[in-house]
Protein backbone atom coordinates (compact mmCIF):
# COMPACT_ATOMS: atom_id res chain seq x y z
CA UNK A 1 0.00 0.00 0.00
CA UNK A 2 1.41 3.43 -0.80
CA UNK A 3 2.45 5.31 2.58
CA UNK A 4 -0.25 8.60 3.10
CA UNK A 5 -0.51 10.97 5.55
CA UNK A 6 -2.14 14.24 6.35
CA UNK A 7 -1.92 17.59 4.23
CA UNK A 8 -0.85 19.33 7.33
CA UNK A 9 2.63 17.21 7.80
CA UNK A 10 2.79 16.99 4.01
CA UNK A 11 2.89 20.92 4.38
CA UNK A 12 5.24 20.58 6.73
CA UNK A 13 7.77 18.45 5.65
CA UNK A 14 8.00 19.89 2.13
CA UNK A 15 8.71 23.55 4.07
CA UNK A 16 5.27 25.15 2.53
CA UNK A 17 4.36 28.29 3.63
CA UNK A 18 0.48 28.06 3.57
CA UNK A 19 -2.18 27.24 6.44
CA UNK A 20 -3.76 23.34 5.93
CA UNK A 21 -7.30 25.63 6.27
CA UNK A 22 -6.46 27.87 3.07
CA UNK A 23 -4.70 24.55 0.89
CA UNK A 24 -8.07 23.03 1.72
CA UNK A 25 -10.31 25.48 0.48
CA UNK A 26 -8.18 25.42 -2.82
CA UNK A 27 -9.00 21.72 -2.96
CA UNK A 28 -12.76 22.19 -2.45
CA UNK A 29 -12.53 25.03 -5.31
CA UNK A 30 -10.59 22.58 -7.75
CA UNK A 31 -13.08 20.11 -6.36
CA UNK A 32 -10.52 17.58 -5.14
CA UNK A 33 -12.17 17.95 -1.48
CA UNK A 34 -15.85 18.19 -0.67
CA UNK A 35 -17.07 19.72 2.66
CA UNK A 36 -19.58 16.53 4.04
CA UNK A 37 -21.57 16.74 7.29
CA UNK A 38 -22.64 14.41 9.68
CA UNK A 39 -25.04 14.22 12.59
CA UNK A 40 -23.18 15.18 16.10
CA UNK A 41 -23.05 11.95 18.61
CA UNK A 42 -23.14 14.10 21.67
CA UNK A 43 -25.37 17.31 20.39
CA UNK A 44 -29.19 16.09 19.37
CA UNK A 45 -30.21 17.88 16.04
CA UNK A 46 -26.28 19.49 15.11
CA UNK A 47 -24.11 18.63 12.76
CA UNK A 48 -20.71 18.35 12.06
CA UNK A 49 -19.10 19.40 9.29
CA UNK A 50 -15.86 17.30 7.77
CA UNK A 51 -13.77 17.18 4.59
CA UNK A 52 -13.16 13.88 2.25
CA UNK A 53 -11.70 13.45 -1.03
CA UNK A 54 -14.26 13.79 -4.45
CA UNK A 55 -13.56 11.41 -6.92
CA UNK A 56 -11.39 13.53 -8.98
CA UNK A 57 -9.58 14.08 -5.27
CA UNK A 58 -8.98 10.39 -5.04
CA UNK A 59 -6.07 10.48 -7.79
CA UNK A 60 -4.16 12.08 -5.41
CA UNK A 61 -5.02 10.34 -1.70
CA UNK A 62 -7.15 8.38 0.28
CA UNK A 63 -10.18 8.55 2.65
CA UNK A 64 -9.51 7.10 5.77
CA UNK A 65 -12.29 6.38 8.52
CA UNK A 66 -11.66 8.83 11.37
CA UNK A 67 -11.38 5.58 14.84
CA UNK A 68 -13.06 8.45 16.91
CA UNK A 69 -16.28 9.22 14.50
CA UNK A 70 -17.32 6.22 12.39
CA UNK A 71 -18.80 7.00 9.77
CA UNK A 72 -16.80 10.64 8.81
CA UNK A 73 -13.43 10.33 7.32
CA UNK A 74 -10.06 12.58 6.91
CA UNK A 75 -8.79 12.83 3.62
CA UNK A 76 -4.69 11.15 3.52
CA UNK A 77 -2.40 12.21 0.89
CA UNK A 78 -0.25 10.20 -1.28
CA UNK A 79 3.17 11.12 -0.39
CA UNK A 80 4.71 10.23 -3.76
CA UNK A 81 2.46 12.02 -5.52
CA UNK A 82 2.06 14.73 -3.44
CA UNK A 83 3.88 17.34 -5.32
CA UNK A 84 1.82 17.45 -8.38
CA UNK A 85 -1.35 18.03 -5.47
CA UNK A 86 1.44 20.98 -4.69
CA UNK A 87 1.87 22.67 -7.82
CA UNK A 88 -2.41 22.46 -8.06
CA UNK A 89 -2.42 24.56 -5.04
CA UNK A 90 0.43 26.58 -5.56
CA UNK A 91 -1.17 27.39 -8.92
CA UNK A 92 -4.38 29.06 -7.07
CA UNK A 93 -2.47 30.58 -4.05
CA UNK A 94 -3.69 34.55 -5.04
């Protein structure tokens, strides 16, 4: 399986300069990411809202099932591939 892990130590470790919260509104406007909700386990009648890859986004990752909320996920990048996702958002950074 190919190793993945989070956009904000993939940020990290390739020394980029922009928040995880603004890459990942670039990825919902290139519609990589979608913004999903769910219902809230301790709040009757809320919801929570949580990101996950479209499936354009899943070229360049992986959902993975959150172990503390079944049923919402956290989107895990590809870190081979992660540099063309890079260049995508680097593209859009105004």
């Amino acid at each position: 399986m190919e190793k993945t892990d989070s956009l904000t130590n993939l940020l990290k470790e390739n020394k980029v300069e922009i928040s995880t919260v603004k890459a990942n509104k670039i990825l919902v406007s290139l519609g990589l990411l979608a913004e999903k909700e769910r219902p809230s386990s301790k709040y009757a009648g809320k919801m929570k809202k949580y990101k996950a890859l479209t499936e354009q986004g899943l070229a360049y990752g992986v959902n993975v099932e959150n172990p503390s909320s079944p049923g919402q996920t956290t989107p895990h990048y590809f870190s081979d591939t992660f540099a063309g996702l890079l260049a995508l958002i680097q593209r859009e950074i105004k």
